[in-house]
PDB file of N, CA and C in Angstrom:
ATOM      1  N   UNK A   1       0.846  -1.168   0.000  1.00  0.00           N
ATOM      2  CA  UNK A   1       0.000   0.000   0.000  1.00  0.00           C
ATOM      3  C   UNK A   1       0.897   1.239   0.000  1.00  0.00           C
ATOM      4  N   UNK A   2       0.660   1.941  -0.679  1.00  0.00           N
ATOM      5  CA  UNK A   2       1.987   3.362  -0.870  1.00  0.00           C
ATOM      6  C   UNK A   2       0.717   4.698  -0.168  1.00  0.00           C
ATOM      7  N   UNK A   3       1.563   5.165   0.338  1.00  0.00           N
ATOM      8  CA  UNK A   3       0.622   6.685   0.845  1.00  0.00           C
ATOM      9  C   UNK A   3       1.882   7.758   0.726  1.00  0.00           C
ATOM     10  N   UNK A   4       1.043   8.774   0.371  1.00  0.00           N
ATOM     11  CA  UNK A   4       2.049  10.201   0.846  1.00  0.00           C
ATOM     12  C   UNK A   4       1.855  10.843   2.018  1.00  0.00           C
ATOM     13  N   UNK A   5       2.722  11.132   2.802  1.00  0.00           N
ATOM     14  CA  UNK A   5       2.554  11.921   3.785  1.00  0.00           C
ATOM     15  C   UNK A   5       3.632  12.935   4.098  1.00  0.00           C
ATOM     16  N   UNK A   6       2.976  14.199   4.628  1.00  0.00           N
ATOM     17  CA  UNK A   6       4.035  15.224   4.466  1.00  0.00           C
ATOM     18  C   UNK A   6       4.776  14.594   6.186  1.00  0.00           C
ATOM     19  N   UNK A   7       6.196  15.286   6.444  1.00  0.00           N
ATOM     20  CA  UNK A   7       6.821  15.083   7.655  1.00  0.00           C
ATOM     21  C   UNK A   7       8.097  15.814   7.819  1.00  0.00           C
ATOM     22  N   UNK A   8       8.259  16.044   9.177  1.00  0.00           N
ATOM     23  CA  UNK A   8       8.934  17.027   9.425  1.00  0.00           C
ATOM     24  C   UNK A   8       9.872  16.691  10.102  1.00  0.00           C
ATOM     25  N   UNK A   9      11.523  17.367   9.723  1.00  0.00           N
ATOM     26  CA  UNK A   9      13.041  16.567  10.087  1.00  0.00           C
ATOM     27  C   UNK A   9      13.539  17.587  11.448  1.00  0.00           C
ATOM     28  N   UNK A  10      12.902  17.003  12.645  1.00  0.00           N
ATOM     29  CA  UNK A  10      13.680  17.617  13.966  1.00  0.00           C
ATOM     30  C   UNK A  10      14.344  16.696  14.532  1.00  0.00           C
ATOM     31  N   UNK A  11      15.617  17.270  14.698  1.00  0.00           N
ATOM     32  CA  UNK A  11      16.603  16.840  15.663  1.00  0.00           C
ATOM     33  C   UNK A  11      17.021  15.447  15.156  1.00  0.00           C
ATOM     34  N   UNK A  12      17.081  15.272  13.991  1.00  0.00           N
ATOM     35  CA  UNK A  12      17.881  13.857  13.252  1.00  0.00           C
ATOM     36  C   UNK A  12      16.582  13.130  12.839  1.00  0.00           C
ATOM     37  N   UNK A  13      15.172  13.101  13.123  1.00  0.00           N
ATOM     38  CA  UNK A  13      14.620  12.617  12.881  1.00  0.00           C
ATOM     39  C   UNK A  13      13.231  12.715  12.131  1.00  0.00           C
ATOM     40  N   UNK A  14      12.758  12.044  11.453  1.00  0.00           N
ATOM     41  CA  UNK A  14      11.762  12.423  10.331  1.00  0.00           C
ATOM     42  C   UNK A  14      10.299  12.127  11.150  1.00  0.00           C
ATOM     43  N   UNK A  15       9.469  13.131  11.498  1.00  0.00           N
ATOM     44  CA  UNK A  15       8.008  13.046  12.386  1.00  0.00           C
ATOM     45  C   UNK A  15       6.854  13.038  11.641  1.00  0.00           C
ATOM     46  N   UNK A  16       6.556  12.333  11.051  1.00  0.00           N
ATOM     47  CA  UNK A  16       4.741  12.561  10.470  1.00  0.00           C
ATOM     48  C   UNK A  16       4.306  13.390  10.800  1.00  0.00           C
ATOM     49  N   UNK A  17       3.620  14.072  10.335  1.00  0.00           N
ATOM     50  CA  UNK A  17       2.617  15.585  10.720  1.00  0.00           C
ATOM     51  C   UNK A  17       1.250  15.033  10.550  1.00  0.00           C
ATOM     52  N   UNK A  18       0.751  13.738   9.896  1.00  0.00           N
ATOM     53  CA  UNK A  18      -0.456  12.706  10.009  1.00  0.00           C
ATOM     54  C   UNK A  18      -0.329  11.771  10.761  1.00  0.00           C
ATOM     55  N   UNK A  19      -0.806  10.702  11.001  1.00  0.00           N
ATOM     56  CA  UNK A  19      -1.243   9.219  11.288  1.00  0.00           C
ATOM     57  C   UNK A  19      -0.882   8.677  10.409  1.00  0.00           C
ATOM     58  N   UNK A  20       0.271   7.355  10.354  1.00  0.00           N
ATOM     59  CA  UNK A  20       0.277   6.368   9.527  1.00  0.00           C
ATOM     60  C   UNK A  20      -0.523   5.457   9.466  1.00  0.00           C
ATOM     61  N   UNK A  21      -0.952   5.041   8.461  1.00  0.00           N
ATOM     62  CA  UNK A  21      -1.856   3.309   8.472  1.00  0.00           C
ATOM     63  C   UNK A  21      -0.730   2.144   8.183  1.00  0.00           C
ATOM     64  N   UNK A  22      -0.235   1.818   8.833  1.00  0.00           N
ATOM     65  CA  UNK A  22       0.695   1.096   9.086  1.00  0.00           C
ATOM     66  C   UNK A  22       0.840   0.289  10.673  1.00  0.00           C
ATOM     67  N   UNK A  23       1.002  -1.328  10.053  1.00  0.00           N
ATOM     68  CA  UNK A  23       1.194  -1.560  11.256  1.00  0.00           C
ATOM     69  C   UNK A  23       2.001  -1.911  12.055  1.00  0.00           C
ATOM     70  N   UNK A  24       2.465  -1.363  13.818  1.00  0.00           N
ATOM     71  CA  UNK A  24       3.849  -1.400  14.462  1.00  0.00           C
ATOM     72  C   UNK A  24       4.734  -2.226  13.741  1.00  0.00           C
ATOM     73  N   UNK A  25       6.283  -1.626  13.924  1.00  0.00           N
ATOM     74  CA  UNK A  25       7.362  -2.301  13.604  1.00  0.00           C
ATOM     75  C   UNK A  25       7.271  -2.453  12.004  1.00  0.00           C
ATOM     76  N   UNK A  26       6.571  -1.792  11.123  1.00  0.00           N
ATOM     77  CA  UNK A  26       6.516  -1.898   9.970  1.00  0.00           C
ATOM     78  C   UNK A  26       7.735  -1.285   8.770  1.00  0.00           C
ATOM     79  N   UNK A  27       8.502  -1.645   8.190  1.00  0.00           N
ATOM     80  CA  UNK A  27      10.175  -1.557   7.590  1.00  0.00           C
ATOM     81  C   UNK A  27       9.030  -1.033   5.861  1.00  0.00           C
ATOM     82  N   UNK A  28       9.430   0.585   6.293  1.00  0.00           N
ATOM     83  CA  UNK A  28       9.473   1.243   4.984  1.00  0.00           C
ATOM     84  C   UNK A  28      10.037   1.619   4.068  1.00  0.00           C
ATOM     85  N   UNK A  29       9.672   2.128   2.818  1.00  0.00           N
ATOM     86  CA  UNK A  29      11.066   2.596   1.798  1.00  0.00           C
ATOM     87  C   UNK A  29      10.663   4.118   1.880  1.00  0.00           C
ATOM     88  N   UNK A  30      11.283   5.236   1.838  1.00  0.00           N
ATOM     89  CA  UNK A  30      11.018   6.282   1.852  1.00  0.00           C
ATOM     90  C   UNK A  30      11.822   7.086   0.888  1.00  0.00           C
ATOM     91  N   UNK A  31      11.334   8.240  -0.011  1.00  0.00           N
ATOM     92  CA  UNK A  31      11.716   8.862  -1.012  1.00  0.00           C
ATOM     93  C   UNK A  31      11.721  10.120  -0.261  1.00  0.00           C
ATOM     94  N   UNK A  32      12.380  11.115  -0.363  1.00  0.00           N
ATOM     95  CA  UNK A  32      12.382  12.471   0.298  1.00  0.00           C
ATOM     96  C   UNK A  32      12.655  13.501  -0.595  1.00  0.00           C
ATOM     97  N   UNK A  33      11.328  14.677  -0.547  1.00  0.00           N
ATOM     98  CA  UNK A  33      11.487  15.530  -1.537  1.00  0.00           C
ATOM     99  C   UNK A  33      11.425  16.992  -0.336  1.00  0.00           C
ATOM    100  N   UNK A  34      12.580  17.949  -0.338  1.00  0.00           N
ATOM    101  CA  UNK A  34      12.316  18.797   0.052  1.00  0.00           C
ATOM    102  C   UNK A  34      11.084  19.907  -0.036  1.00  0.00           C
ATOM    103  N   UNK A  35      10.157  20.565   0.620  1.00  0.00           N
ATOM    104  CA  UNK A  35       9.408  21.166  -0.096  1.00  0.00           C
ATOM    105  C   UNK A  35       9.319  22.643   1.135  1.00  0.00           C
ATOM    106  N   UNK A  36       8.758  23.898   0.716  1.00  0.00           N
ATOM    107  CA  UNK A  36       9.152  24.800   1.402  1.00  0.00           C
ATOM    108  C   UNK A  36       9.602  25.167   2.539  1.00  0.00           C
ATOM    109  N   UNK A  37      10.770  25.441   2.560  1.00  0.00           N
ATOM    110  CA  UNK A  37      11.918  25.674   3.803  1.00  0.00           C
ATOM    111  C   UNK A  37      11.909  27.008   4.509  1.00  0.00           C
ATOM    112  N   UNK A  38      12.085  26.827   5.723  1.00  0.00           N
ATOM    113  CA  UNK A  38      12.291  28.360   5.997  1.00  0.00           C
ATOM    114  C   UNK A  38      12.523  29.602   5.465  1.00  0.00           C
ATOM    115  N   UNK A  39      13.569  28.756   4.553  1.00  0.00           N
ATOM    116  CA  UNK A  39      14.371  30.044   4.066  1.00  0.00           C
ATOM    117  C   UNK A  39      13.836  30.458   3.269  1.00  0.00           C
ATOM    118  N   UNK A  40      12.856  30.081   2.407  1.00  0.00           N
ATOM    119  CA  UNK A  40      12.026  30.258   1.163  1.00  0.00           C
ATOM    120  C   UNK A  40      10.725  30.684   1.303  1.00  0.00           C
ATOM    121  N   UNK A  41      10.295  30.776   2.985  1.00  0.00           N
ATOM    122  CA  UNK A  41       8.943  31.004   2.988  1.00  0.00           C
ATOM    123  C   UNK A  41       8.126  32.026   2.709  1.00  0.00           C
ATOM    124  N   UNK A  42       9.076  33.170   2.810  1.00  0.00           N
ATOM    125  CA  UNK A  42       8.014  34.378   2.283  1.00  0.00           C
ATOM    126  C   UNK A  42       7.639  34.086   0.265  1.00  0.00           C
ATOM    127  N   UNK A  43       8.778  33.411   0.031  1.00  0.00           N
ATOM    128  CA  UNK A  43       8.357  32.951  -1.599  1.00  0.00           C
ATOM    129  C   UNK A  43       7.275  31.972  -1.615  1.00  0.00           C
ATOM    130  N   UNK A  44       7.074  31.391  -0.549  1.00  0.00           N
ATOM    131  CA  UNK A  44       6.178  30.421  -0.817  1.00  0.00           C
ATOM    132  C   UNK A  44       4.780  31.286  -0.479  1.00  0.00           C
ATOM    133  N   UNK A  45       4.731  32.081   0.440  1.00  0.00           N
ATOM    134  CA  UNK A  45       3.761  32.602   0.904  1.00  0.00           C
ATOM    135  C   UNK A  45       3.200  33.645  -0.446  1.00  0.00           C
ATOM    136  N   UNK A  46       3.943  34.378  -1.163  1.00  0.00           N
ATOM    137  CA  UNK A  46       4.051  35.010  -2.083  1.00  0.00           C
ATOM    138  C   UNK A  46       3.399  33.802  -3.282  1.00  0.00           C
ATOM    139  N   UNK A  47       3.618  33.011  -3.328  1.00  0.00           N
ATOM    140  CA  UNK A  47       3.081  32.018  -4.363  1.00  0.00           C
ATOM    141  C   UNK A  47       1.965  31.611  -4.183  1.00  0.00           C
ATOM    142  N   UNK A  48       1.285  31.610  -2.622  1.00  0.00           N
ATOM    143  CA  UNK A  48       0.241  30.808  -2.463  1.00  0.00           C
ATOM    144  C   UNK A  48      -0.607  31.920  -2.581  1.00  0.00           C
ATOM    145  N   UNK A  49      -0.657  33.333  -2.133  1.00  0.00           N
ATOM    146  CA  UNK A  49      -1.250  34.242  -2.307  1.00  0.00           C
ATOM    147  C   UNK A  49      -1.644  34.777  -3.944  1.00  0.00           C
ATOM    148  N   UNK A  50      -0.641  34.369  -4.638  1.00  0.00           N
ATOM    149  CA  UNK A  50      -1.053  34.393  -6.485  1.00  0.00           C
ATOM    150  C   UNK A  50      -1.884  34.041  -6.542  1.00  0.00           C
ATOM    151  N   UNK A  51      -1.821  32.543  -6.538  1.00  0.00           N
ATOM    152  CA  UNK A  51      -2.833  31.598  -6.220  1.00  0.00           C
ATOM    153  C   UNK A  51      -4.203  31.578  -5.677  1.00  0.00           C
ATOM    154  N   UNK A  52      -4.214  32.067  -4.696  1.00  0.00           N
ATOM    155  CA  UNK A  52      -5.525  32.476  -4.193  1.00  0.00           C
ATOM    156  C   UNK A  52      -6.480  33.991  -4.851  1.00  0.00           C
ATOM    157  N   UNK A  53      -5.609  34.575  -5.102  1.00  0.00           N
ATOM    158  CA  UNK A  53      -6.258  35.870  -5.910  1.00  0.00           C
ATOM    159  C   UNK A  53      -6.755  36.007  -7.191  1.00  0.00           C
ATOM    160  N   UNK A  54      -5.512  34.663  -8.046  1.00  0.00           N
ATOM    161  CA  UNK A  54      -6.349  34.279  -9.414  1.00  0.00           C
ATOM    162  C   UNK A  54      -7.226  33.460  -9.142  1.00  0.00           C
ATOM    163  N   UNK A  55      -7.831  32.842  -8.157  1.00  0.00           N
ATOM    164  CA  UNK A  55      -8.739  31.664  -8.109  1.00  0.00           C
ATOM    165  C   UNK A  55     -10.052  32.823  -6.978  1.00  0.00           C
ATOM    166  N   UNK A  56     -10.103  33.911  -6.889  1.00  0.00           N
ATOM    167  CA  UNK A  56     -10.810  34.494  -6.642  1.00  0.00           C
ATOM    168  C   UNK A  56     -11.156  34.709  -5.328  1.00  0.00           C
ATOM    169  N   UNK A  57     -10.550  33.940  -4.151  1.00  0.00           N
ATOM    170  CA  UNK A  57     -10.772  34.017  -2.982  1.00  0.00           C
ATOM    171  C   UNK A  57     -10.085  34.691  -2.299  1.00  0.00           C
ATOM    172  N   UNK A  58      -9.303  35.915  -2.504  1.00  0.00           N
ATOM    173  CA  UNK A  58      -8.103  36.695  -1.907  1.00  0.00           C
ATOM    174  C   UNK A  58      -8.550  38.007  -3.136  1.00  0.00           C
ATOM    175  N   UNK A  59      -7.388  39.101  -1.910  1.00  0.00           N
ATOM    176  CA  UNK A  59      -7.393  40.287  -2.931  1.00  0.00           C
ATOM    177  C   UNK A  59      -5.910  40.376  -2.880  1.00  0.00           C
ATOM    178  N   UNK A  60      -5.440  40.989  -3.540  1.00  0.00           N
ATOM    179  CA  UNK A  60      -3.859  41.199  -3.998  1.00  0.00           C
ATOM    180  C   UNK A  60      -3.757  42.011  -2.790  1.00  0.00           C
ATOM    181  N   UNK A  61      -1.887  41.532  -2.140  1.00  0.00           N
ATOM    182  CA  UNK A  61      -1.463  42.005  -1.397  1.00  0.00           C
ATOM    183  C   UNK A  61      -0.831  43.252  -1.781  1.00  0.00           C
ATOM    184  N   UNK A  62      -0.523  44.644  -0.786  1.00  0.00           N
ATOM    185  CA  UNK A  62      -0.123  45.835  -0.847  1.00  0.00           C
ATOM    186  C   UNK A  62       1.609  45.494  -1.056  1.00  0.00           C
ATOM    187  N   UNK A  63       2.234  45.411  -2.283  1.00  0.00           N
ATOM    188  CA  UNK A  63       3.944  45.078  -2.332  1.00  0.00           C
ATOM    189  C   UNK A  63       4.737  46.044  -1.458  1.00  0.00           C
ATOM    190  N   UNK A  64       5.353  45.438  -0.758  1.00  0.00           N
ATOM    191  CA  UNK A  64       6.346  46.610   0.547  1.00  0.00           C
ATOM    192  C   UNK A  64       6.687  47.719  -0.236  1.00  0.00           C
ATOM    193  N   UNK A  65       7.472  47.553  -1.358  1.00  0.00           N
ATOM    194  CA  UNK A  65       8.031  48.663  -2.197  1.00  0.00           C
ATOM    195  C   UNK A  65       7.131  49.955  -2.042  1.00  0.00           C
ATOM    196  N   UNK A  66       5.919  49.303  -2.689  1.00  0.00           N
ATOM    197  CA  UNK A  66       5.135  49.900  -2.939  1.00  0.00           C
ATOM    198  C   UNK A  66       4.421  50.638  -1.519  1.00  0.00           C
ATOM    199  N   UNK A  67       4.355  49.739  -0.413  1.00  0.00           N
ATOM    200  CA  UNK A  67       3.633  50.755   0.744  1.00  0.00           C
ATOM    201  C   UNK A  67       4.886  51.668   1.102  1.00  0.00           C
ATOM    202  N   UNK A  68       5.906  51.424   1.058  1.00  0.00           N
ATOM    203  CA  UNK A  68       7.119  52.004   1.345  1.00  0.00           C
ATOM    204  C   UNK A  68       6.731  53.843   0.461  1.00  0.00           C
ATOM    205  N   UNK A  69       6.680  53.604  -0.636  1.00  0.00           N
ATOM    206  CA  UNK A  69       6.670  54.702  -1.733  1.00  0.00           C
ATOM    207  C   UNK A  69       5.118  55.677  -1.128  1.00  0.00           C
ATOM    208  N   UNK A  70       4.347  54.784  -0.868  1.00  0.00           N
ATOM    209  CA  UNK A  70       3.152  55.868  -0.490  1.00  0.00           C
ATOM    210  C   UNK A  70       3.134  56.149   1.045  1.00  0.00           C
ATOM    211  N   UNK A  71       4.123  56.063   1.771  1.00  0.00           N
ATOM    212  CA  UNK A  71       3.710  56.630   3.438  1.00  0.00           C
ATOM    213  C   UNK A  71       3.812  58.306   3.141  1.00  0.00           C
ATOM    214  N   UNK A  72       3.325  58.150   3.906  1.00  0.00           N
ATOM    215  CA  UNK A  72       3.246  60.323   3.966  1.00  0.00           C
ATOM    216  C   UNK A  72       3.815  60.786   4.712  1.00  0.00           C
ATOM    217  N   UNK A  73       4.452  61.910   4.253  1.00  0.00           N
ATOM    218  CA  UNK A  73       5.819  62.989   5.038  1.00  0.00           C
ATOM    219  C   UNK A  73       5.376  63.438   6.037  1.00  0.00           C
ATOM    220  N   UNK A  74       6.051  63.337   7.208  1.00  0.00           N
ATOM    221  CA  UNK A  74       5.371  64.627   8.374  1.00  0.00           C
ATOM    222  C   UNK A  74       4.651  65.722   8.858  1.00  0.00           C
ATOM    223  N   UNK A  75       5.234  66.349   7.615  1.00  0.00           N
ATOM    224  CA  UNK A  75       4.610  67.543   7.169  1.00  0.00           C
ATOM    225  C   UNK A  75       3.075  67.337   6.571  1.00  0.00           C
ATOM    226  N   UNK A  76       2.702  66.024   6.032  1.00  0.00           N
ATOM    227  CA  UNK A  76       1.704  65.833   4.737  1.00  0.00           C
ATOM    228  C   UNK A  76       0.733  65.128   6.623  1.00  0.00           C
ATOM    229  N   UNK A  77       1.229  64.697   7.153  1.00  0.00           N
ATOM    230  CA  UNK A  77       0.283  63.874   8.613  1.00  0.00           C
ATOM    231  C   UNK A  77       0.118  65.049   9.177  1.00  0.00           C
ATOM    232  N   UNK A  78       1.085  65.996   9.757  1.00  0.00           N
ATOM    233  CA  UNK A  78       0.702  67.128  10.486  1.00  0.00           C
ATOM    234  C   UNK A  78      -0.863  67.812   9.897  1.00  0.00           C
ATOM    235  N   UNK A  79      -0.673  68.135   8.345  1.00  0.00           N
ATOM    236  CA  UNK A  79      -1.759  68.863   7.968  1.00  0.00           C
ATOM    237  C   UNK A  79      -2.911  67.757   7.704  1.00  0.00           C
ATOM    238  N   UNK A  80      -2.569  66.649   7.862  1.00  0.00           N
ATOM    239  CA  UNK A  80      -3.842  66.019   7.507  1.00  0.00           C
ATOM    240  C   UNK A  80      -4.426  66.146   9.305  1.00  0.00           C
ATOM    241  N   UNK A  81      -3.864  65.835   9.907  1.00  0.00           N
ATOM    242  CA  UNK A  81      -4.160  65.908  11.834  1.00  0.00           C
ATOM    243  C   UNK A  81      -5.018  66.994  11.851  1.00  0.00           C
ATOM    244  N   UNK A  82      -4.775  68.321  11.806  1.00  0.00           N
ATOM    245  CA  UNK A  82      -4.965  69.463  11.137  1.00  0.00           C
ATOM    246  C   UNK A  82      -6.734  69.566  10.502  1.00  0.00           C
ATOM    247  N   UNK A  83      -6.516  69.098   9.655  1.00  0.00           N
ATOM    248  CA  UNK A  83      -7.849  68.545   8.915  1.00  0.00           C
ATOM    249  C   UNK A  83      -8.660  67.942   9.485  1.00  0.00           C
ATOM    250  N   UNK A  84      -8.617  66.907  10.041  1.00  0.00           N
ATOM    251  CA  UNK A  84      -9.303  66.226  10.988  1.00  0.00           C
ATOM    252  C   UNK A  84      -9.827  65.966  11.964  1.00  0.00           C
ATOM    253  N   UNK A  85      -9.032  67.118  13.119  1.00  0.00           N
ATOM    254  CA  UNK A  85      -9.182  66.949  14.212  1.00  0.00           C
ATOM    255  C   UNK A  85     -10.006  67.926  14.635  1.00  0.00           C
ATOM    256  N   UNK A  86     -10.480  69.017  13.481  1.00  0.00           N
ATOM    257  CA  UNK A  86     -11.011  70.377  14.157  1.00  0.00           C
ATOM    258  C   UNK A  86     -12.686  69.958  14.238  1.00  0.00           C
ATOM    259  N   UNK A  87     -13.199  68.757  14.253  1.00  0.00           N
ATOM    260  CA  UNK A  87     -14.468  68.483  14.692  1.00  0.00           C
ATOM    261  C   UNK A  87     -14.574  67.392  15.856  1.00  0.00           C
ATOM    262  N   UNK A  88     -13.686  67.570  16.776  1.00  0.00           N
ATOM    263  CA  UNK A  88     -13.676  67.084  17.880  1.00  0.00           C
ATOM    264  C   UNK A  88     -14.138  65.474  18.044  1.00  0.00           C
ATOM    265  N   UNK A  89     -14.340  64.665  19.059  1.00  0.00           N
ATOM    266  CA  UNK A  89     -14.169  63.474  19.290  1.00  0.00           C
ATOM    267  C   UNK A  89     -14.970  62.292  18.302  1.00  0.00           C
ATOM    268  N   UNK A  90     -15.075  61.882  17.660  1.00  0.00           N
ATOM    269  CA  UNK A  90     -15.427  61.301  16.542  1.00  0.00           C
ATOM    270  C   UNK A  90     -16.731  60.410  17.571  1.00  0.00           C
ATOM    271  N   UNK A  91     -17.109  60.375  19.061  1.00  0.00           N
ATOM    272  CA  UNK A  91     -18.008  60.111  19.285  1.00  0.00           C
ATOM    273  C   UNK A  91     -19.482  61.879  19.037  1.00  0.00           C
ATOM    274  N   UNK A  92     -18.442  62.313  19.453  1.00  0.00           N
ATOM    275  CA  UNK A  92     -19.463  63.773  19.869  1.00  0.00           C
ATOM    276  C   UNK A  92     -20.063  63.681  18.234  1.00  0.00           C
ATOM    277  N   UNK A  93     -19.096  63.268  17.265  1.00  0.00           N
ATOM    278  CA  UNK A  93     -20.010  63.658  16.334  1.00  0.00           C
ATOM    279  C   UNK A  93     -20.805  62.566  15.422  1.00  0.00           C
ATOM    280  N   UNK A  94     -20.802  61.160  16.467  1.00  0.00           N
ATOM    281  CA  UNK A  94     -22.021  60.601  15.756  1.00  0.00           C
ATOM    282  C   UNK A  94     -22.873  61.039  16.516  1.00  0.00           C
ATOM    283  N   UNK A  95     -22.938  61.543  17.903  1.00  0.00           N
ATOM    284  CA  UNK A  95     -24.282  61.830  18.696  1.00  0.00           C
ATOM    285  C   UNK A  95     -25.300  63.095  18.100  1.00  0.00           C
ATOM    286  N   UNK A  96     -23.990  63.940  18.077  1.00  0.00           N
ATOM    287  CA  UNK A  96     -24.204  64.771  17.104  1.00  0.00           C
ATOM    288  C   UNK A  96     -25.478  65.078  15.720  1.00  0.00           C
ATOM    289  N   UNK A  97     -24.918  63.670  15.062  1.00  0.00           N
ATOM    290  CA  UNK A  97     -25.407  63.398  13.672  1.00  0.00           C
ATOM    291  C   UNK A  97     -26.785  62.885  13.691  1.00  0.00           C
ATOM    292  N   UNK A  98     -26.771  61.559  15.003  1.00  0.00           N
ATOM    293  CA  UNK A  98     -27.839  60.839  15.723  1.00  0.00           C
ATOM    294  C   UNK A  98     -29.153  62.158  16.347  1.00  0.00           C
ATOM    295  N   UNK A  99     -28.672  63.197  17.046  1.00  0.00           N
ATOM    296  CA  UNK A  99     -29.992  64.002  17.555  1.00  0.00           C
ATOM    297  C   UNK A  99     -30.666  64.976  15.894  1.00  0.00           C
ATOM    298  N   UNK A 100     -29.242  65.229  15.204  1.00  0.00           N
ATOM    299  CA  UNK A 100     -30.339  66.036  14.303  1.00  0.00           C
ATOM    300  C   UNK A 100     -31.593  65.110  13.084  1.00  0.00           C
ATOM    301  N   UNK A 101     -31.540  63.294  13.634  1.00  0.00           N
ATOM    302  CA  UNK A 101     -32.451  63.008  12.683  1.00  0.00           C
ATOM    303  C   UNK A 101     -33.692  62.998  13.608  1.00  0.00           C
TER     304      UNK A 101
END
């Protein structure tokens, strides 16, 4: 009977991450294929997320570069603070909004 099962190599030794159907003391042949490593994981994570966005269940992630390029200057937060803040506690003004209906 052949099965695949994924498993994981700590400390010299190879651990099932399933249940074998196998019974005690049973002498296997085993093939070993590396498959995403630490070191590779943000690529893998990056791959599985493709994946999920062309298959419609995800939205495309924000690329660092890219959030990197749009943060806003000090100067650009100061005046937005500025902007924002001159209508006081963002409760006062749903109560606010709430008595004039």
């Amino acid at each position: 009977m052949a099965q695949r099962i994924k498993a994981i190599y700590e400390d010299g030794v190879l651990r099932p991450l399933s249940p074998l159907e196998l019974p005690e003391h049973s002498q296997v042949e085993i093939d070993i294929h590396q498959v995403a490593s630490a070191t590779n994981s943000l690529a893998h994570r990056d791959q599985v997320n493709q994946v999920l966005v062309k298959a419609g269940l995800s939205l495309p992630s924000i690329d660092t570069t890219a959030r990197a390029a749009t943060q806003l200057s000090p100067e650009r937060r100061e005046e937005l603070a500025r902007l924002f803040s001159a209508g006081g506690p963002v409760s006062e003004l749903i109560s606010e909004d709430r008595e004039g209906r």
